[in-house]
Protein backbone atom coordinates (compact mmCIF):
# COMPACT_ATOMS: atom_id res chain seq x y z
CA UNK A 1 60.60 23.47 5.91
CA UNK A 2 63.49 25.41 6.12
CA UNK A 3 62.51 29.29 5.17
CA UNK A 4 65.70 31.53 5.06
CA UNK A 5 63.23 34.78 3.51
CA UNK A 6 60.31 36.66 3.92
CA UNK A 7 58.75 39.64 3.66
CA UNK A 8 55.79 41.02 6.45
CA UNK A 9 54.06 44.41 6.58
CA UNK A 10 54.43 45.63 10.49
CA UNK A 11 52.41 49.05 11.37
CA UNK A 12 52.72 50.13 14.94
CA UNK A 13 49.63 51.58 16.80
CA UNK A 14 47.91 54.84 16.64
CA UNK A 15 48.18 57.16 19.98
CA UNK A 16 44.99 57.54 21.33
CA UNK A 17 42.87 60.81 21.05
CA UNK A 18 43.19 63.84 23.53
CA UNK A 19 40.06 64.97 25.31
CA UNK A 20 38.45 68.01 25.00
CA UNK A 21 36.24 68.71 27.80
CA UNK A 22 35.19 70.93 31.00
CA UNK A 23 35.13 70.14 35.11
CA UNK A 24 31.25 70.57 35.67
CA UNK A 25 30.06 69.90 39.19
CA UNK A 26 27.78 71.54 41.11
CA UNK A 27 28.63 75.35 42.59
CA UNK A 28 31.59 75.15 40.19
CA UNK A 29 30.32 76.99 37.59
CA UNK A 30 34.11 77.92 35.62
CA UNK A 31 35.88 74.49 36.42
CA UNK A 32 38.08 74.89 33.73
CA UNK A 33 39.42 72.35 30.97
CA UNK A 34 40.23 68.68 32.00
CA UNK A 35 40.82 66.84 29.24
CA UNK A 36 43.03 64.31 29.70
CA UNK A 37 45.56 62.81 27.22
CA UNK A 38 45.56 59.88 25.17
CA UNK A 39 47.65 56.63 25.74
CA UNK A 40 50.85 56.12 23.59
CA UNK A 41 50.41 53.35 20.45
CA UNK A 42 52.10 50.36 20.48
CA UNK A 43 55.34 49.87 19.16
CA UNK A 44 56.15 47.06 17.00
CA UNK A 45 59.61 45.25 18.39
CA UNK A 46 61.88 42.45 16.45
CA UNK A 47 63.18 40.14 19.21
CA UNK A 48 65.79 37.16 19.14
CA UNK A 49 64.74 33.51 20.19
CA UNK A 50 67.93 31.70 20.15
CA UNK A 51 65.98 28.12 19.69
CA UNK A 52 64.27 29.58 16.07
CA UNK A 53 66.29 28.77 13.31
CA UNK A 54 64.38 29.21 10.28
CA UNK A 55 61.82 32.25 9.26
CA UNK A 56 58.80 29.73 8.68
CA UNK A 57 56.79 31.80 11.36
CA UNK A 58 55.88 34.33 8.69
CA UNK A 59 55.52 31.42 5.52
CA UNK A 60 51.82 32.30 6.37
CA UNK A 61 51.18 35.49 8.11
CA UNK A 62 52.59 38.58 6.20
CA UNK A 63 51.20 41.29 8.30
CA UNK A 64 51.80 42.57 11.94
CA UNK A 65 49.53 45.42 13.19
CA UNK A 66 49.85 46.48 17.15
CA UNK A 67 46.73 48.01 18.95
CA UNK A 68 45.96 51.71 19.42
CA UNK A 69 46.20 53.73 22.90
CA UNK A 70 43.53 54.37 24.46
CA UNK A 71 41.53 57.65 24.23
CA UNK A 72 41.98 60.42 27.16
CA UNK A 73 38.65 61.54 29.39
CA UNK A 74 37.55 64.20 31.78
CA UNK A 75 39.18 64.86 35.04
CA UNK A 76 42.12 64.58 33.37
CA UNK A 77 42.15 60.87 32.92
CA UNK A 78 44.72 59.86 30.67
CA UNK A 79 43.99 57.16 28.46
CA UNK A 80 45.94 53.16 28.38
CA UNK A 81 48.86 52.65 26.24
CA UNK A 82 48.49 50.12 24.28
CA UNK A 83 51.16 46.95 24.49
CA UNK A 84 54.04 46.35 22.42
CA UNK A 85 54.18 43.87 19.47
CA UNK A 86 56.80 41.61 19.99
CA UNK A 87 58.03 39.87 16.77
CA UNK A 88 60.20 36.53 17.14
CA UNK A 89 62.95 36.01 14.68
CA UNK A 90 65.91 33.55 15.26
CA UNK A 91 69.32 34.56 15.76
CA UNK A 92 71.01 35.92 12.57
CA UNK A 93 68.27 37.73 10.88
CA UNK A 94 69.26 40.57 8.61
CA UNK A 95 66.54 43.42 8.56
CA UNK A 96 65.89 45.67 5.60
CA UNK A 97 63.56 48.04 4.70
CA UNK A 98 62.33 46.31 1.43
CA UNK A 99 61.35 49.63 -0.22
CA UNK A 100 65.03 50.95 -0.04
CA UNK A 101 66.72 48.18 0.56
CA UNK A 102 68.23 49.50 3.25
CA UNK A 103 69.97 47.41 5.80
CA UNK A 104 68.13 48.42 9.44
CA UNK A 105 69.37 45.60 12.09
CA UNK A 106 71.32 42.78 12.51
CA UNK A 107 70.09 40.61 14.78
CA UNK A 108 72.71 38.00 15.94
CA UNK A 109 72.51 37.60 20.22
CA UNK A 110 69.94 36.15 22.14
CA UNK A 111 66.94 38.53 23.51
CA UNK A 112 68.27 41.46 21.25
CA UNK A 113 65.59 43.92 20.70
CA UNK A 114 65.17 46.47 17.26
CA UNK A 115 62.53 48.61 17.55
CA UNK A 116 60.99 49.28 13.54
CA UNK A 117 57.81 50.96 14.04
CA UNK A 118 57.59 53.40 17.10
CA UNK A 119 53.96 53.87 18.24
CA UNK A 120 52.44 57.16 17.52
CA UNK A 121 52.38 58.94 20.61
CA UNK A 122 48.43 60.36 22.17
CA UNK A 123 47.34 63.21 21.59
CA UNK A 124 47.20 66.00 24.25
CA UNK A 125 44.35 66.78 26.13
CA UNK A 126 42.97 70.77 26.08
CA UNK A 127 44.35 70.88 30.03
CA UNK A 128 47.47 71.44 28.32
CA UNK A 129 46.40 74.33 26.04
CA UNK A 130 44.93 76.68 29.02
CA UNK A 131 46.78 80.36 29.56
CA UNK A 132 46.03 83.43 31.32
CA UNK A 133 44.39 84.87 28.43
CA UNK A 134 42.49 81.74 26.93
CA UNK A 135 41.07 80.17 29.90
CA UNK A 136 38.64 77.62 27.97
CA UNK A 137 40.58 76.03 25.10
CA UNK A 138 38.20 74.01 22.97
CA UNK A 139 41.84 72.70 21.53
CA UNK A 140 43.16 68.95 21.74
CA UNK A 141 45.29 66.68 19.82
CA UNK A 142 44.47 63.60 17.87
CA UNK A 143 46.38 60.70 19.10
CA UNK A 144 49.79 60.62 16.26
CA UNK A 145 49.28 58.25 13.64
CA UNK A 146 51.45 54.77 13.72
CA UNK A 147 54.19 53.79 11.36
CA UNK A 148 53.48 51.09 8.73
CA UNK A 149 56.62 49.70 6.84
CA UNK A 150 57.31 46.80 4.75
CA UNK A 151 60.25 44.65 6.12
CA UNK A 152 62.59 42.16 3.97
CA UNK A 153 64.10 39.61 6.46
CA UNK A 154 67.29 37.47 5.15
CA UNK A 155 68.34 34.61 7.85
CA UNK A 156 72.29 33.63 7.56
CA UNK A 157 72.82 30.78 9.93
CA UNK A 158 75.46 31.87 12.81
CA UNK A 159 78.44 29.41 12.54
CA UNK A 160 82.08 29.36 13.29
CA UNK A 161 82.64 26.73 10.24
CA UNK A 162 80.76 26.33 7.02
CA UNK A 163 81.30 22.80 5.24
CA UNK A 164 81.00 23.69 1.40
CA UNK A 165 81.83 21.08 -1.53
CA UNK A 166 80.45 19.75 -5.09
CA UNK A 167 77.13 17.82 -4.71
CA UNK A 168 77.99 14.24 -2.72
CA UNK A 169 80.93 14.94 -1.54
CA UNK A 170 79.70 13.15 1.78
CA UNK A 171 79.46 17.29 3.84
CA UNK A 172 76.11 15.75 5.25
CA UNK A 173 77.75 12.42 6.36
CA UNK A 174 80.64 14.70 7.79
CA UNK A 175 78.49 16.15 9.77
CA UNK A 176 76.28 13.68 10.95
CA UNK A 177 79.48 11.82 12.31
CA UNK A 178 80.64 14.46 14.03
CA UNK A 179 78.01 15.98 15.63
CA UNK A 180 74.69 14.91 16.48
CA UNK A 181 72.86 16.56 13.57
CA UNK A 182 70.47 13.81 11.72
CA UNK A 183 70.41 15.66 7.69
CA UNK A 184 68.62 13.45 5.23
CA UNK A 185 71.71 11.01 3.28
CA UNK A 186 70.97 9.18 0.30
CA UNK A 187 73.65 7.99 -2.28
CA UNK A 188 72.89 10.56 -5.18
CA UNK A 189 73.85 14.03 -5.76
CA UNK A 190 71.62 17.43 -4.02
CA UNK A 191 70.66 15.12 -1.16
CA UNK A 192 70.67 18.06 0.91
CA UNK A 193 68.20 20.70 0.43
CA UNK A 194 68.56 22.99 3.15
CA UNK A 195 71.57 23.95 5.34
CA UNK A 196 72.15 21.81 8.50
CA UNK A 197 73.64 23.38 11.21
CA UNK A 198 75.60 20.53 14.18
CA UNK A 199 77.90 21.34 17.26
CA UNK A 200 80.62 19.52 17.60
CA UNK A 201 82.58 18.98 21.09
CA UNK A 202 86.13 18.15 20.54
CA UNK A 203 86.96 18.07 24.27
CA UNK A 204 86.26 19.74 27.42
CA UNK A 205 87.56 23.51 25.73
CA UNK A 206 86.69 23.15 22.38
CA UNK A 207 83.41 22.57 20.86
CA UNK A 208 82.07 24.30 17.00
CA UNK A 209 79.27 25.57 15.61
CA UNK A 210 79.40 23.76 11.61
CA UNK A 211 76.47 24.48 8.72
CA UNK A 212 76.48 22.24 6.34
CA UNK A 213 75.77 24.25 2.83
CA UNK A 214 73.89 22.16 -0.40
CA UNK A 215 76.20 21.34 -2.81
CA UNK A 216 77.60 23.98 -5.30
CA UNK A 217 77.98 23.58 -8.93
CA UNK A 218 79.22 25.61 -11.37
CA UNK A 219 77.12 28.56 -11.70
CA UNK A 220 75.76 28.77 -8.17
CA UNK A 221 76.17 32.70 -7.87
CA UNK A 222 73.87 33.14 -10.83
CA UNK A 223 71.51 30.68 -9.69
CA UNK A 224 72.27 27.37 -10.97
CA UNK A 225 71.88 24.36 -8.64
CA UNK A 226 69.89 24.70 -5.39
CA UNK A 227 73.53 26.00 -3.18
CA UNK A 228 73.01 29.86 -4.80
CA UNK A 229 69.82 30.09 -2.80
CA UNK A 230 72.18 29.40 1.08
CA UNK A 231 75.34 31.00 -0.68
CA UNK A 232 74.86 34.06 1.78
CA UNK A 233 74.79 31.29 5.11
CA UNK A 234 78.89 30.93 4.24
CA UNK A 235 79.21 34.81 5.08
CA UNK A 236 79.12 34.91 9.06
CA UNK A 237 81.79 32.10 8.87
CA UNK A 238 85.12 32.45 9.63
CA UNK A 239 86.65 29.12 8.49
CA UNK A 240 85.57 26.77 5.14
CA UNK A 241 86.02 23.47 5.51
CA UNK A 242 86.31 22.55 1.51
CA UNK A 243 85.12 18.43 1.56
CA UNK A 244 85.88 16.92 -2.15
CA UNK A 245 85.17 13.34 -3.10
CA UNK A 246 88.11 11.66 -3.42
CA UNK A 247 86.59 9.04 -5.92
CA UNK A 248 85.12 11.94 -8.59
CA UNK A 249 86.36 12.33 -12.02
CA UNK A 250 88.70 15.06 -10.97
CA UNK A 251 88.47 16.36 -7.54
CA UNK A 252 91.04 19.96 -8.07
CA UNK A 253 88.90 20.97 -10.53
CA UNK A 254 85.73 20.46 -8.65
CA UNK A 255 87.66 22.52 -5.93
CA UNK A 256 88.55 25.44 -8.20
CA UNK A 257 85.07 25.80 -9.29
CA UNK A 258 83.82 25.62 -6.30
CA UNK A 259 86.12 28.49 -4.84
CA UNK A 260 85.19 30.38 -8.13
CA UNK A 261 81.63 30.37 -7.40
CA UNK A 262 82.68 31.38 -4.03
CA UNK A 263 84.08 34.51 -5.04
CA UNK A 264 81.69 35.53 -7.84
CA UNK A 265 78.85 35.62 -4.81
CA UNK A 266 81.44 37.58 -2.13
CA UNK A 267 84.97 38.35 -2.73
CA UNK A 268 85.03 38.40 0.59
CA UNK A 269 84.70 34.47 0.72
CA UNK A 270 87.78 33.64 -1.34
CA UNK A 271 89.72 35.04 1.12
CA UNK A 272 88.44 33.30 4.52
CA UNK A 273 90.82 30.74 5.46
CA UNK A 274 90.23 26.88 4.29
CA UNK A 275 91.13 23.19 5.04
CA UNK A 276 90.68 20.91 2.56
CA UNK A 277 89.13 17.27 3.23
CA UNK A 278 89.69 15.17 0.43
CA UNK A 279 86.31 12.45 1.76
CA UNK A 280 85.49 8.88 0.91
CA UNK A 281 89.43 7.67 1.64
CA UNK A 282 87.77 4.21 2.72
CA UNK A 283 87.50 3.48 -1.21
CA UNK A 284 90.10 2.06 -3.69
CA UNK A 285 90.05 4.96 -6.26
CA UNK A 286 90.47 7.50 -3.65
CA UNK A 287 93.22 6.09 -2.17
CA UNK A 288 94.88 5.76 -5.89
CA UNK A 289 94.57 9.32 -6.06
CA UNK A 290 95.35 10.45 -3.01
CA UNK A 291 98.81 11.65 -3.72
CA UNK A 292 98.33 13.28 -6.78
CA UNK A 293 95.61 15.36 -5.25
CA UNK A 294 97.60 16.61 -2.17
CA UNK A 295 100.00 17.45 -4.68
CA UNK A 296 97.91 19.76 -6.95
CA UNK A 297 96.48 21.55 -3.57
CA UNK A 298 99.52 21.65 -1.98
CA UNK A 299 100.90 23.64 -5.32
CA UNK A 300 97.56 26.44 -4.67
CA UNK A 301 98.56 26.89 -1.72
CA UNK A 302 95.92 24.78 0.43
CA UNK A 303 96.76 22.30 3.29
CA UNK A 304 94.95 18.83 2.80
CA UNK A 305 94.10 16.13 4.75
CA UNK A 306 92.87 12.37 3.65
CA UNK A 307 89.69 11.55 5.89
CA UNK A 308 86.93 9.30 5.35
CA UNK A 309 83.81 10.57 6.69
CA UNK A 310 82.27 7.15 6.78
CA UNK A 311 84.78 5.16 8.36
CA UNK A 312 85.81 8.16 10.86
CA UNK A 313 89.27 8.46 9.41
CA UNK A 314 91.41 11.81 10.11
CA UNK A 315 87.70 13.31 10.75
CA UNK A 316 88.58 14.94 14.62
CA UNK A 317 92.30 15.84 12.84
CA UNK A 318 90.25 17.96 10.19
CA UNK A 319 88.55 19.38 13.16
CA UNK A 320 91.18 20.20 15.58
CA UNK A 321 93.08 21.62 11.99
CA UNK A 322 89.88 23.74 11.44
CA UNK A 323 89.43 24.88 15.56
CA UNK A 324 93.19 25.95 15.00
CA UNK A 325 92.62 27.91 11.83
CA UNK A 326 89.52 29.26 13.62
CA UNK A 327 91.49 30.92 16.46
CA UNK A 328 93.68 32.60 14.14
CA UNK A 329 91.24 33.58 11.70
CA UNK A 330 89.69 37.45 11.81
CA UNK A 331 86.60 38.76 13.78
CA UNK A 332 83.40 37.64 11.81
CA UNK A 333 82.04 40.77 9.67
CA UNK A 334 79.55 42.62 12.07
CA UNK A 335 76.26 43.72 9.69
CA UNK A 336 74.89 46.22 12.06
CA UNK A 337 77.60 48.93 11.46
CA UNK A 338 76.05 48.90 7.78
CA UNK A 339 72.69 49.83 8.81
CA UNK A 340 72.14 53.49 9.35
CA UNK A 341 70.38 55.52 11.16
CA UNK A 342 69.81 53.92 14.35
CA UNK A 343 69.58 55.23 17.85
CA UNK A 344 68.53 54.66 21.59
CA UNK A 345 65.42 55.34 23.33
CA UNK A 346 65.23 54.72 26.99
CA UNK A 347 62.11 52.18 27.53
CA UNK A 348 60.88 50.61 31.54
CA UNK A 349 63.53 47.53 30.15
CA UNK A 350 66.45 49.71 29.65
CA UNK A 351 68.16 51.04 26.22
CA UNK A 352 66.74 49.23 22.88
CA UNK A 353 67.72 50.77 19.61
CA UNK A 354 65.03 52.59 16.96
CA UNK A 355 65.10 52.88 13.54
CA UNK A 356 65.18 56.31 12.33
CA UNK A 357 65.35 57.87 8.89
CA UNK A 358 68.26 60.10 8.03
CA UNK A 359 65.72 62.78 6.42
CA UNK A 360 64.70 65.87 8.26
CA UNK A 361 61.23 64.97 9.35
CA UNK A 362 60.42 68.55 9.23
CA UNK A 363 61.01 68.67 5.30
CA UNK A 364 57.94 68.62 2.84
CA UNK A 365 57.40 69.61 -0.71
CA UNK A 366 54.70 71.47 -2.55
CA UNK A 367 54.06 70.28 -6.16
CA UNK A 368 50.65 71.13 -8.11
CA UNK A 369 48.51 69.08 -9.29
CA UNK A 370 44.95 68.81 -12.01
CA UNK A 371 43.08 68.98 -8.77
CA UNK A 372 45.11 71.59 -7.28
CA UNK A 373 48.21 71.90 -4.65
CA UNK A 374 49.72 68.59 -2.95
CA UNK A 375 51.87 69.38 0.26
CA UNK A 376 53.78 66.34 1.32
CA UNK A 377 55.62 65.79 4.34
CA UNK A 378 55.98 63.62 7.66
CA UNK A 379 55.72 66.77 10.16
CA UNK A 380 52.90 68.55 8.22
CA UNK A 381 50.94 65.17 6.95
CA UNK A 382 51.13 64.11 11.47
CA UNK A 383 50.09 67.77 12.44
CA UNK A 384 47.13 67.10 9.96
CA UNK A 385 46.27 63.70 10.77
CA UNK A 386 45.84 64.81 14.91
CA UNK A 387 44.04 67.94 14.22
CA UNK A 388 40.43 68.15 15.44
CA UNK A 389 38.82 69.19 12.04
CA UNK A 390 35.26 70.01 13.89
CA UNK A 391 37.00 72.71 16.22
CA UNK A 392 37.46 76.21 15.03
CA UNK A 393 40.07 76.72 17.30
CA UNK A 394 42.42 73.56 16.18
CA UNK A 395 42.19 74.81 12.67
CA UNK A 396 43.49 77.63 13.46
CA UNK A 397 46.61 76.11 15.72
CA UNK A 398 47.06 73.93 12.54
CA UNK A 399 47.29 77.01 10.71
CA UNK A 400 50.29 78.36 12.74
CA UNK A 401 51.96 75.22 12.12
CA UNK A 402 51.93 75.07 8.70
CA UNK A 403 53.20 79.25 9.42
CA UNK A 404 55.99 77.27 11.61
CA UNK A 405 56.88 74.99 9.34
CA UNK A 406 57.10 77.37 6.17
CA UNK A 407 54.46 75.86 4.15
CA UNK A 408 52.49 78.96 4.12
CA UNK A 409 55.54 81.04 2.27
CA UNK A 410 56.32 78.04 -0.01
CA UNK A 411 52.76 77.54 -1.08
CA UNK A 412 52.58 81.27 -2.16
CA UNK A 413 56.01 81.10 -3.51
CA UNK A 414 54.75 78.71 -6.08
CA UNK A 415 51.72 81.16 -7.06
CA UNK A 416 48.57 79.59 -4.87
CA UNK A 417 45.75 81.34 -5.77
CA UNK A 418 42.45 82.41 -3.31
CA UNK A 419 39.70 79.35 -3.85
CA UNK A 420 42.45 76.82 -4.56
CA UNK A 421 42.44 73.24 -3.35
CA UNK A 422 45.41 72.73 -0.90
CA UNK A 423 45.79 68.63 0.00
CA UNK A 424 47.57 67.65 2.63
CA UNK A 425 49.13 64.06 2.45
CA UNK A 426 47.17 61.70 0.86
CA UNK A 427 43.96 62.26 3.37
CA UNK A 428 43.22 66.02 3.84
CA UNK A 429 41.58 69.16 1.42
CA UNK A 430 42.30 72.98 2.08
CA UNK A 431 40.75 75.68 0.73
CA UNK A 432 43.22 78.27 0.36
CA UNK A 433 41.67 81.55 1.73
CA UNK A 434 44.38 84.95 2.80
């Protein structure tokens, strides 16, 4: 089954836990801290597998979760990072956040990596907390908590040439002749219920990438007919090849719909370049028509050609006409420089680009609440989440951080009171105490 959606939850792994804990051996009475640090989450990663072409991997599994690092230990034994979660997708795939709908990779060459949910990174062990003055820190970090985000993943076929036309106007026989596709023909109209993609080799130099697109009726871009729903596969191509029956009741208008619907979906389509086909040339009406209809194109503005897809006729002419228009046609639109926010981290493979909001992750806001004061906030809700609750002395480092941050002045700004309830996030209550 062809699946050109989906939607999967993906939540990257938690760094593991720093240690807090003291070198005891014997005649070392003062060994000092050795806690060691915990190992990094891991990160969940959207690779390209050029010999995928549809999204039925996640038809039945919605949710991706990678494991946790490892916790740190004494004598400053640092803790396993966990693997990376590689997701598969085929070449193509457009990647949104599905709560914003914001466009975050555009996956198109073979091996490309996108990194969506960096693994929280572990949590320091109290080694690193030890100074002149404060010799025996009983202070550690919790490993950082992972990311979890909901992804939206829209598949448009990679193609130099998309074959688009009213229902049976013989686009699957087209391209079963002329390359060594095998879609499903049958003499009635919406044979075809998925796109077909087929390259063709014209010679030694030449070969094309064609999808074959369900048939469009009037209406398409509003969702009428079963073509609306593989209207966005026409997008990465850079030449139409517009097939019309020759035989139908009246083939221009079929074509000026068509190129209506076209543009209602993407202006952008009306204007990619076009050769007409006018098919089934190996029958007595078409022929009968033939002139007339080469006329009416020819007077839009549209070169034509007489081919019959069954017999062969003027099929590698289209072809070569279409490899022609194809050379002179513009760079294919390049998705990625509408997604936002995305950088390069340096991993052991090389560069790979990361996700990141545009929002300064150091922002929160204080609102009250019946139960009391709500801060929100991805620094302050991670320097809660990898504090060590049970030690007096990582409260009161979490303390200076919400000092740091400015939390402290904003919640007394908006009139906290002694003895009110402070939460942090969705997870944590304060008492507020001066």
């Amino acid at each position: 089954m062809f699946i050109d959606q989906a939607v999967i939850t993906v939540r990257s792994g938690k760094g593991g836990d720093g240690a807090i804990h003291f070198r005891r051996e014997k005649y070392v009475p003062r060994g000092g801290p050795d806690g060691g640090d915990g190992g990094r989450g891991g990160s969940i990663i959207l690779e390209v597998k050029p010999t995928l072409n549809t999204l039925s991997t996640f038809r039945h599994k919605h949710e991706f979760k990678a494991e946790n690092g490892s916790n740190g230990a004494r004598q400053n034994m640092s803790g396993k990072s966990a693997e990376n979660l590689v997701i598969v997708v085929p070449p193509g795939t457009m990647v949104f956040d599905d709560g914003t709908a914001e466009l975050l990779g555009d996956l198109t060459e073979a091996g490309q990596q996108l990194v969506v949910c960096k693994g929280g990174r572990g949590g320091r062990g109290n080694q690193h907390f030890a100074t002149p003055s404060h010799q025996a820190p009983r202070i550690a970090e919790k490993g950082e908590p992972g990311e979890e985000r909901v992804l939206r993943f829209e598949l448009k076929l990679i193609a130099d040439i998309g074959i688009v036309g009213a229902p049976n106007a013989g686009k699957s026989t087209l391209l079963s002749v002329v390359t060594n596709a095998k879609p499903k023909i049958a003499p009635y109209p919406f044979t075809t219920l998925e796109p077909n993609l087929g390259v063709a080799n014209l010679d030694d130099e030449t070969s094309l990438i064609l999808a074959d697109i369900p048939g469009l009726i009037e209406g398409a871009h509003a969702g009428i007919g079963l073509g609306h729903d593989f209207l966005r596969h026409i997008q990465r191509t850079r030449v139409l090849i517009h097939l019309l029956d020759g035989a139908a009741e009246n083939p221009v208008l079929d074509f000026a719909q068509i190129n209506s619907e076209l543009a209602l979906f993407d202006p952008a389509l009306a204007s990619k370049p076009q050769i007409v086909g006018v098919n089934k040339m190996d029958l007595d009406e078409a022929q009968a028509r033939w002139t007339q209809i080469e006329r009416a194109l020819k007077k839009r503005g549209y070169e034509a050609l007489a081919i019959s897809a069954a017999t062969g006729q003027n099929v590698r002419a289209l072809l070569y006409r279409a490899a022609q228009l194809l050379q002179e046609a513009p760079q294919a639109v390049d998705f990625s420089q509408e997604a936002s926010s995305v950088e390069t981290v340096e991993t052991p493979g090389g560069t790979m680009p990361v996700y990141r909001p545009e929002s300064d992750p150091r922002a929160f806001t204080v609102t009250q609440t019946e139960e009391g004061w709500r801060v929100s906030g991805a620094a302050v809700e991670r320097a809660a989440a990898m504090t060590y609750w049970d030690e007096y002395q990582s409260i009161r480092r979490f303390q200076r951080i919400l000092k740091t941050l400015g939390v402290e002045d904003a919640l007394r700004k908006a009139g906290v009171q002694t003895g009110d309830t402070v939460m942090i996030g969705e997870e944590f209550e304060l008492e507020w105490q001066d």
